[in-house]
C-alpha atoms as a PDB file:
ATOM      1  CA  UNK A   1     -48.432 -57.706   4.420  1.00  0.00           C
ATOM      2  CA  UNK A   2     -46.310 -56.584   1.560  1.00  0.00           C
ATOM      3  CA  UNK A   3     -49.154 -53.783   0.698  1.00  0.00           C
ATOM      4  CA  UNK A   4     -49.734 -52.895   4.261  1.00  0.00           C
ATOM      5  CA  UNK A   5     -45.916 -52.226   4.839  1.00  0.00           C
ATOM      6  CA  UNK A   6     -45.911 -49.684   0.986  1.00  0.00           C
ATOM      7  CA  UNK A   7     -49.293 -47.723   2.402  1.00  0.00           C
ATOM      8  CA  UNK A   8     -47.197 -47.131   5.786  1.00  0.00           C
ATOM      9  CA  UNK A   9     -43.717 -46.438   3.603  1.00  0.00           C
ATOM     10  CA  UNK A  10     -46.515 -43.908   1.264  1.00  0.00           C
ATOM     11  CA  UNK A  11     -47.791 -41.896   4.256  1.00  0.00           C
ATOM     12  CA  UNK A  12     -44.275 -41.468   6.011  1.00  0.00           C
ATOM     13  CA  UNK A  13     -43.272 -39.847   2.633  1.00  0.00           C
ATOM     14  CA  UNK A  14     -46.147 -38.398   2.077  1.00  0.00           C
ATOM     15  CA  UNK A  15     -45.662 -36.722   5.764  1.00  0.00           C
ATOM     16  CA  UNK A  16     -42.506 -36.400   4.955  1.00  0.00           C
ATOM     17  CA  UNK A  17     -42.483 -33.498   1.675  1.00  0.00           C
ATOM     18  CA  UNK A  18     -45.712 -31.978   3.593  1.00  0.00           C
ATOM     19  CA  UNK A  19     -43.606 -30.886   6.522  1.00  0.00           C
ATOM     20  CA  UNK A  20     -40.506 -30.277   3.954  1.00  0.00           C
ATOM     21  CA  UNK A  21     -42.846 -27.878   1.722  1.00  0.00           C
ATOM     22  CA  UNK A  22     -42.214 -23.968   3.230  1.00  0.00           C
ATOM     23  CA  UNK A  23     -45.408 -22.171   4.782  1.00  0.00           C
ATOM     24  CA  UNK A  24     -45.527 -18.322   3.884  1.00  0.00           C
ATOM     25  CA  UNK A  25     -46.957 -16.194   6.354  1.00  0.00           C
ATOM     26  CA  UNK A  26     -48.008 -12.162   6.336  1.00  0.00           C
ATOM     27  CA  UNK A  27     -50.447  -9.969   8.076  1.00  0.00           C
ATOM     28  CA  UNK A  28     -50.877  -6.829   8.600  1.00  0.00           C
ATOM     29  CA  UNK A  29     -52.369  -4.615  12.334  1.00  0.00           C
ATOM     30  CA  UNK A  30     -54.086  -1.486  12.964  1.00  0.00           C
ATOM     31  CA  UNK A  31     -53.738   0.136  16.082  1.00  0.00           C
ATOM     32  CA  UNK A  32     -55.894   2.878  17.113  1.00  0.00           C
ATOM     33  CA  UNK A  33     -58.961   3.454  18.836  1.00  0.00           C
ATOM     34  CA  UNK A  34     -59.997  -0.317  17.652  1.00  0.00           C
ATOM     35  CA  UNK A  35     -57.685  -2.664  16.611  1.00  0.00           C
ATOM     36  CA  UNK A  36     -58.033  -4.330  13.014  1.00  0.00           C
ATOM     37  CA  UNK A  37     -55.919  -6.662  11.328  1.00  0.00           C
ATOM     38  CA  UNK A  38     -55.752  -9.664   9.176  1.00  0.00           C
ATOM     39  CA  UNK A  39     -53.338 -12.408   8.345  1.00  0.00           C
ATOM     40  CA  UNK A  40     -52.633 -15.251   6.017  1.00  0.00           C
ATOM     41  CA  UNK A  41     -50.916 -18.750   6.048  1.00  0.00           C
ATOM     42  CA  UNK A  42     -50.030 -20.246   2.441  1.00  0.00           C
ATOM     43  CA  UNK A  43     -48.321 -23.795   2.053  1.00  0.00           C
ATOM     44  CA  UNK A  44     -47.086 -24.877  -1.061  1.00  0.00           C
ATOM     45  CA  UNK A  45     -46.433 -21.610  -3.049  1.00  0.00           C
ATOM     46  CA  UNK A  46     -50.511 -20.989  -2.581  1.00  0.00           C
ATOM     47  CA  UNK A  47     -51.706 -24.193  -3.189  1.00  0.00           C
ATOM     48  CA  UNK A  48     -53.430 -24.082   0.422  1.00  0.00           C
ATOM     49  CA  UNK A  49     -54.154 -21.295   2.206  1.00  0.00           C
ATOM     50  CA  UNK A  50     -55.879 -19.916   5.103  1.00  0.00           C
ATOM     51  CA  UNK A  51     -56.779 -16.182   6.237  1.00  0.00           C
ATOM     52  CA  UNK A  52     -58.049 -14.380   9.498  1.00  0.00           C
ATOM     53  CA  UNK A  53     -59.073 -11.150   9.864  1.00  0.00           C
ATOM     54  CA  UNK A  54     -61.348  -8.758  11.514  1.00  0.00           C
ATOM     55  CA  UNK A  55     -64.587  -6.935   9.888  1.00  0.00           C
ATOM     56  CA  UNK A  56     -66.699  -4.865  12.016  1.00  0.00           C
ATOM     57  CA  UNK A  57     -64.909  -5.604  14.909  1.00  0.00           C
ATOM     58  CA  UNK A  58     -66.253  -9.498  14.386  1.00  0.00           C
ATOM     59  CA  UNK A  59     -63.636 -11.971  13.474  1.00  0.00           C
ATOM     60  CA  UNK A  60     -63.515 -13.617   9.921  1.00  0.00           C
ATOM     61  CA  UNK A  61     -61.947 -16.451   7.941  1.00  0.00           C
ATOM     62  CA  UNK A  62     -61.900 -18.556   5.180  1.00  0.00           C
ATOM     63  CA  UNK A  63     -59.242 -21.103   3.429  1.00  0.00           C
ATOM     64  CA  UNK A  64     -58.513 -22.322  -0.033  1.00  0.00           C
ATOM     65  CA  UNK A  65     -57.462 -25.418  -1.378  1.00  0.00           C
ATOM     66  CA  UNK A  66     -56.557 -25.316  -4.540  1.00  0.00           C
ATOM     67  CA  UNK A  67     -59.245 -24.325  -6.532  1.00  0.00           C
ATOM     68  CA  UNK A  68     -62.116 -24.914  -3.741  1.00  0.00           C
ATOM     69  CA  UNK A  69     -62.483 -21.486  -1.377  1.00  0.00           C
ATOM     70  CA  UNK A  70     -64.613 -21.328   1.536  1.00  0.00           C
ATOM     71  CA  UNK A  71     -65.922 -18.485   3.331  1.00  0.00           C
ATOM     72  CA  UNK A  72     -68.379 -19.508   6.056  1.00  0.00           C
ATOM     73  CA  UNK A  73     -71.452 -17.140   6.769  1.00  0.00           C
ATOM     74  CA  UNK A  74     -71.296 -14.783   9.677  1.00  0.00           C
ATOM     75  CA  UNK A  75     -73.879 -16.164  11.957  1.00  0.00           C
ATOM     76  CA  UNK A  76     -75.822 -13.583  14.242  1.00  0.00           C
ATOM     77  CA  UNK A  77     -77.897 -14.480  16.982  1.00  0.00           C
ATOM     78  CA  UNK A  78     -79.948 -11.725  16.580  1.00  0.00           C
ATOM     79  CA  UNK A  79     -81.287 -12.886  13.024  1.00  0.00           C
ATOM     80  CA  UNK A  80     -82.127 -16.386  14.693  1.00  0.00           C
ATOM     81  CA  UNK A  81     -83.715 -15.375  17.564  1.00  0.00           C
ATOM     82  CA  UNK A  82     -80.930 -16.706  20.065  1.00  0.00           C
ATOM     83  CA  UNK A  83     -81.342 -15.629  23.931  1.00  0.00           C
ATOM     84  CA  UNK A  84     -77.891 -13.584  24.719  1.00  0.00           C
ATOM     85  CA  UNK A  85     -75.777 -16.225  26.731  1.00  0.00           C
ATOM     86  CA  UNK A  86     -76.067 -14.851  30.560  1.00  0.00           C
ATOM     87  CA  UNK A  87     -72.637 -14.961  32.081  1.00  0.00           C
ATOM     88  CA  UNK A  88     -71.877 -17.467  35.348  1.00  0.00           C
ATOM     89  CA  UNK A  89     -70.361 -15.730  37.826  1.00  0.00           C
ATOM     90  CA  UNK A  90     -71.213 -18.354  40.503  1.00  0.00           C
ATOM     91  CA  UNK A  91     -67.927 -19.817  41.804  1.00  0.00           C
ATOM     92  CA  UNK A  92     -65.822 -17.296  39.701  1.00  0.00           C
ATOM     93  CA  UNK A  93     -63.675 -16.192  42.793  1.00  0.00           C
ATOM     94  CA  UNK A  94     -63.053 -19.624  43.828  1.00  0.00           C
ATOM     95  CA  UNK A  95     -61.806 -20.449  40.662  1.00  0.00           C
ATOM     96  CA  UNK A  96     -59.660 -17.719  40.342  1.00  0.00           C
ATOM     97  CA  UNK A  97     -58.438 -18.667  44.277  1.00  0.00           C
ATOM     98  CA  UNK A  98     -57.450 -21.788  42.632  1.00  0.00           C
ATOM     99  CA  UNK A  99     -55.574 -21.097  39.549  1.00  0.00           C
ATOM    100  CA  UNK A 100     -53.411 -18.599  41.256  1.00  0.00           C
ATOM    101  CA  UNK A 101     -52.629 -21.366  43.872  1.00  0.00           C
ATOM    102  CA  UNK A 102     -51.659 -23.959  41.124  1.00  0.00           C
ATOM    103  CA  UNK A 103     -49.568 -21.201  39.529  1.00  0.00           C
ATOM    104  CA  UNK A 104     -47.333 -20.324  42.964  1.00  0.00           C
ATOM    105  CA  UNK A 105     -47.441 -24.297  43.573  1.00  0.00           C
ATOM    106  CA  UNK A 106     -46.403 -25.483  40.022  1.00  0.00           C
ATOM    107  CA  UNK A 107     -43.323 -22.317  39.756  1.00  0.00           C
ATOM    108  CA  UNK A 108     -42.139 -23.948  43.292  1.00  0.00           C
ATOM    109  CA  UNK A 109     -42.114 -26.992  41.471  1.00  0.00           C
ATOM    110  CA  UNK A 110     -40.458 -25.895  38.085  1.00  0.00           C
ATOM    111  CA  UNK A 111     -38.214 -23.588  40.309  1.00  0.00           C
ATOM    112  CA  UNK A 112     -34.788 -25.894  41.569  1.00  0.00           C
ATOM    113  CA  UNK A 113     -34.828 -26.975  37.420  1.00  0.00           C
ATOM    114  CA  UNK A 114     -34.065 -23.624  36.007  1.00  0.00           C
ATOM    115  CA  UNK A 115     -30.652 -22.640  35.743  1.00  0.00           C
ATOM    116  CA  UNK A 116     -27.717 -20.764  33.503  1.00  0.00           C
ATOM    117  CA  UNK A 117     -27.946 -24.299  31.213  1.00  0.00           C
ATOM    118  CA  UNK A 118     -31.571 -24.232  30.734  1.00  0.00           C
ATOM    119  CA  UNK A 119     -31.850 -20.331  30.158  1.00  0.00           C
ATOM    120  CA  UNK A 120     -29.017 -20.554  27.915  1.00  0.00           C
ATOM    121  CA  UNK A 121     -30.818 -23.397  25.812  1.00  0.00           C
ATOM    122  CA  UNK A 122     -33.887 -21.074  25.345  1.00  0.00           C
ATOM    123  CA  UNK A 123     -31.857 -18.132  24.126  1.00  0.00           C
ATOM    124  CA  UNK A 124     -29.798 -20.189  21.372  1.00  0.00           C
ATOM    125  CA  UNK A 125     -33.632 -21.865  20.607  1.00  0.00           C
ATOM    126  CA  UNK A 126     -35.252 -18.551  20.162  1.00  0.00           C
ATOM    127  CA  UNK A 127     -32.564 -17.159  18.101  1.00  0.00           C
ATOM    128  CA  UNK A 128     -33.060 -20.181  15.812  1.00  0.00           C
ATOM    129  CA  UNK A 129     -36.592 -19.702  15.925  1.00  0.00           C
ATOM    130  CA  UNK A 130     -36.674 -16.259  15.038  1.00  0.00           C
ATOM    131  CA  UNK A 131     -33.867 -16.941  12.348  1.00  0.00           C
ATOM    132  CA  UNK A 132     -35.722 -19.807  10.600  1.00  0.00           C
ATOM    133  CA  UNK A 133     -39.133 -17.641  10.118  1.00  0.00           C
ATOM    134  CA  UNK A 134     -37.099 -15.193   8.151  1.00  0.00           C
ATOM    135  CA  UNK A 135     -39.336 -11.964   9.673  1.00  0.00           C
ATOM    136  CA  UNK A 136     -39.688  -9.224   7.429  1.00  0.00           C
ATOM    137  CA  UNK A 137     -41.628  -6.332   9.828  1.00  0.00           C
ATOM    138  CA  UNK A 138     -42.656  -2.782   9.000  1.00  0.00           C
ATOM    139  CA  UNK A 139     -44.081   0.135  11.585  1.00  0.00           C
ATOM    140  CA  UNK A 140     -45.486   3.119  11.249  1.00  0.00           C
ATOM    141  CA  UNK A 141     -48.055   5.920  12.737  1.00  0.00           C
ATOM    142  CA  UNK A 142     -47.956   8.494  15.329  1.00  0.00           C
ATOM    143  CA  UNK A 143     -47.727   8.375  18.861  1.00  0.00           C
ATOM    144  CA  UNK A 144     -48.083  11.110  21.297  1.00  0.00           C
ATOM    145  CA  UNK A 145     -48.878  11.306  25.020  1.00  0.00           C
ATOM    146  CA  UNK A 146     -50.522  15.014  25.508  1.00  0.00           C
ATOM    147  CA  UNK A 147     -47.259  15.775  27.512  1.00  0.00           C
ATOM    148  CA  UNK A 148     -44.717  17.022  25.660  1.00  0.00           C
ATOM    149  CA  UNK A 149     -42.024  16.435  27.984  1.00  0.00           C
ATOM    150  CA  UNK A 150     -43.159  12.597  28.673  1.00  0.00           C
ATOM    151  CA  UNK A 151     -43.443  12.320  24.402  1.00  0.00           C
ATOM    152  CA  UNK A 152     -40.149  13.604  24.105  1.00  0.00           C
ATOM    153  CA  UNK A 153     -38.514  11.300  26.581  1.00  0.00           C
ATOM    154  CA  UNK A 154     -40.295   8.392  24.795  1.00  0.00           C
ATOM    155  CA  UNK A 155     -38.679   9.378  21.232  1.00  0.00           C
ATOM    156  CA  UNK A 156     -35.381   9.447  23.021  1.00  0.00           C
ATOM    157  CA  UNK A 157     -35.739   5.933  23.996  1.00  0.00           C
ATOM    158  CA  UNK A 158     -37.138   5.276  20.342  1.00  0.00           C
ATOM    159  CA  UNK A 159     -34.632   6.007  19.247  1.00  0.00           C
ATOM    160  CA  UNK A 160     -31.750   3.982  20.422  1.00  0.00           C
ATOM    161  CA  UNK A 161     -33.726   0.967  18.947  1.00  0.00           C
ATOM    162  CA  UNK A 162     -33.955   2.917  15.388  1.00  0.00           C
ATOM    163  CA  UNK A 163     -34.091   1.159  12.411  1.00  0.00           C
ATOM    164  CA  UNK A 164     -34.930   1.141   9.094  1.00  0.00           C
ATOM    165  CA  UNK A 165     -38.180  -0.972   9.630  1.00  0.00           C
ATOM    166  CA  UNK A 166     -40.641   1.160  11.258  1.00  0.00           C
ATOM    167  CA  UNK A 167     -41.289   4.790  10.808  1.00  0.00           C
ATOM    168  CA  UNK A 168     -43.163   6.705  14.183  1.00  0.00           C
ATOM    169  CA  UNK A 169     -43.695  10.240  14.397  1.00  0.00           C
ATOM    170  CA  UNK A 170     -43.860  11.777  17.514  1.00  0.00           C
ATOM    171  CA  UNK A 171     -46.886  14.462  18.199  1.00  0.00           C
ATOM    172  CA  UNK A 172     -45.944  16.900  20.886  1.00  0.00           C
ATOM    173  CA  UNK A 173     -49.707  18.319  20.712  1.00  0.00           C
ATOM    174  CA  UNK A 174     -52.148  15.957  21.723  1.00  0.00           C
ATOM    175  CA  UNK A 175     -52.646  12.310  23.105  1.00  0.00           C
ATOM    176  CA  UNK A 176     -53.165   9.571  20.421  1.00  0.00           C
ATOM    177  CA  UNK A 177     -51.816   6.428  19.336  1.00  0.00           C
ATOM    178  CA  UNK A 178     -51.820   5.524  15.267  1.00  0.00           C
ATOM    179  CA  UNK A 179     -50.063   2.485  14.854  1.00  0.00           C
ATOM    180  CA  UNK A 180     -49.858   0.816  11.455  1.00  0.00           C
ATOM    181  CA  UNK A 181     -47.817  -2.778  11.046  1.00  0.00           C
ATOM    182  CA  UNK A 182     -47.279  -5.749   8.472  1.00  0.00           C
ATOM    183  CA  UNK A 183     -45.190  -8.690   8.824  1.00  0.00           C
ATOM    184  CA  UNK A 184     -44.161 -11.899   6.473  1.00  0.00           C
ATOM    185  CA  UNK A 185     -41.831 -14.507   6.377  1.00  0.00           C
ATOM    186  CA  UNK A 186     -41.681 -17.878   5.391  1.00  0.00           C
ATOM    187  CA  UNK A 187     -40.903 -21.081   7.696  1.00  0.00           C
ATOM    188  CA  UNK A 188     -40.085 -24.828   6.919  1.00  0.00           C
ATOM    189  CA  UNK A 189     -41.681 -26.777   9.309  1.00  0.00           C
ATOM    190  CA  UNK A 190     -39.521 -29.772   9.236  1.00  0.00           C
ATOM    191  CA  UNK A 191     -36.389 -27.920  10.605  1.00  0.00           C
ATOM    192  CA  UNK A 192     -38.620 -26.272  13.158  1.00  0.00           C
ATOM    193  CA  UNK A 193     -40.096 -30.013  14.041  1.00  0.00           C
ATOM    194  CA  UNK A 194     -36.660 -31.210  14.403  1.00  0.00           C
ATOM    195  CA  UNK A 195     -34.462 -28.143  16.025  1.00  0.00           C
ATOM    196  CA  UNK A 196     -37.848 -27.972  18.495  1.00  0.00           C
ATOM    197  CA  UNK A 197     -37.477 -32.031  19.376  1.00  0.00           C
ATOM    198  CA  UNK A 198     -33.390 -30.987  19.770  1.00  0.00           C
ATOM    199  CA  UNK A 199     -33.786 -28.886  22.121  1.00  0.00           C
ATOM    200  CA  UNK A 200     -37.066 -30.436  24.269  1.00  0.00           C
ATOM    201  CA  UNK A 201     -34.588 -33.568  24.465  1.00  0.00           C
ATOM    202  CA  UNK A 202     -31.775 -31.493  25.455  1.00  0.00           C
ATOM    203  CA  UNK A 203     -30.646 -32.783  29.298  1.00  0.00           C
ATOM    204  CA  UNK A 204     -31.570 -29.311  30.940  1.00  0.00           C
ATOM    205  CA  UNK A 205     -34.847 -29.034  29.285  1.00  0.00           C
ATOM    206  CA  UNK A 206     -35.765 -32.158  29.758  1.00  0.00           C
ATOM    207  CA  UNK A 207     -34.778 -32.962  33.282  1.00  0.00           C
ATOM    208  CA  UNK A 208     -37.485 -29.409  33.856  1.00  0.00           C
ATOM    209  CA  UNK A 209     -40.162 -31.142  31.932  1.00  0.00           C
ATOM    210  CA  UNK A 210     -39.426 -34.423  33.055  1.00  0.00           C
ATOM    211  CA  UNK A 211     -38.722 -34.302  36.734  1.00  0.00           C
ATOM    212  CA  UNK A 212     -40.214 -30.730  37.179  1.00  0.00           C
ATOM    213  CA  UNK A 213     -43.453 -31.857  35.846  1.00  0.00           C
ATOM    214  CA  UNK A 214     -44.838 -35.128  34.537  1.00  0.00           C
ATOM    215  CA  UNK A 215     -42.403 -37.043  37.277  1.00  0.00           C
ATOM    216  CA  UNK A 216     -44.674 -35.384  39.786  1.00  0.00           C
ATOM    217  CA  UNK A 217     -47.606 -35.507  38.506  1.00  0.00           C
ATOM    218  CA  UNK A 218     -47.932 -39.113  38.016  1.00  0.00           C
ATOM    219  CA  UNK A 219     -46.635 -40.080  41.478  1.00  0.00           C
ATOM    220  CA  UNK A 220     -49.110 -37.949  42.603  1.00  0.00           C
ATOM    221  CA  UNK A 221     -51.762 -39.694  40.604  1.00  0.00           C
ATOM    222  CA  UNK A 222     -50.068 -43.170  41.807  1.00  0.00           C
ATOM    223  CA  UNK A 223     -50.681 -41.758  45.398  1.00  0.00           C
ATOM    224  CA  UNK A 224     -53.803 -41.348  45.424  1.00  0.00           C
ATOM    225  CA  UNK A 225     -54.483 -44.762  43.508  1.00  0.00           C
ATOM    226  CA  UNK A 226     -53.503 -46.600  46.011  1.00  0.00           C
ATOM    227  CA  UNK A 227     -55.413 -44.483  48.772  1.00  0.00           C
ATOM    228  CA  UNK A 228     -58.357 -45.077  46.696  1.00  0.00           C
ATOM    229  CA  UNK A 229     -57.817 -49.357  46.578  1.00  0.00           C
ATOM    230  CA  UNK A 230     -57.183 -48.738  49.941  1.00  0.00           C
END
């Protein structure tokens, strides 16, 4: 019993300085005619890591663990002599019928729940949220919409939001966008874990989740339980 109770006490503290070690984040976008990009998660000062990105306009990844990197191959159907998947269309209205049905019906349901309260919990949470990731973000390019007039009025706007951050040039001439963008910052996911329980426990979130959604779907599923032994 005594060694079953230390393995338990070993993974909770074990858990425990995984979720208190910080996870570094970057990336970095291209927006033009195709858009490229690639990012990175690294726990642990490096120790493990994990990228995305695109190549060829095919996604790619790989991770690392300490000293052990993986890349997996990029698989083409082509080589292997796969058939080309032929797309069901068969019932694809219906479905989309459906989904924007349960949409209207599950808004009417979340609807009486949201309030000043609840709104004002979601602010304060993404504040936090956007605090504790500590973004760094950088923009630049050129941006033009082949009417001078329309490109001007958008650098007006621009530029009440101007900041030190991004750099975009207008281009009075012609129509193109030539966006460039990278990102970092650096998150502990214990606070996150705990400020996101906070605030899912808070009464006004929780009476939405609670009463505005499980509550009604399991006396629905009670319902028809007892039409069904019926």
């Amino acid at each position: 019993m005594s060694v079953i109770l230390l393995v338990l006490l070993g993974a909770v503290f074990l858990l425990i300085a995984v979720l208190c070690l910080p996870v570094a984040f970057a990336g970095r976008i291209h927006l033009a005619e195709k858009v490229s990009g690639e990012g990175e998660l690294a726990w642990a000062g490096g120790l493990a890591a994990a990228r995305l990105g695109t190549r060829e306009g095919k996604p790619e990844y790989s991770w690392r663990l300490g000293p052990v990197s993986v890349r997996p191959r990029r698989r083409s159907g082509r080589d292997k002599g796969e058939k080309p998947r032929k797309s069901r269309r068969s019932g694809k209205e219906k479905e989309r019928k459906r989904d924007g049905f349960q949409l209207v019906s599950g808004w009417k349901l979340i609807a009486p729940f949201v309030d000043r309260r609840l709104i004002g919990k979601t602010v304060s949470f993404l504040r936090y949220l956007f605090r504790s990731l500590h973004l760094k973000l950088r923009l630049e390019g050129e941006y033009g919409t082949g009417d001078p007039a329309l490109t001007g009025y958008l650098t007006a706007a621009l530029a009440s939001f101007s900041s030190e951050s991004w750099s975009l040039r207008p281009n009075f001439t012609e129509a193109l966008l030539d966006l460039r963008g990278e990102f970092r910052g650096r998150v502990i996911p214990a606070g996150l874990l705990l400020y996101t329980g906070g605030f899912l426990l808070a009464a006004p979130v929780r009476r939405l989740w609670w009463s505005g959604i499980i509550k009604p779907k399991l006396a629905r599923r009670l319902f028809k339980n007892a039409q069904g032994k019926h």
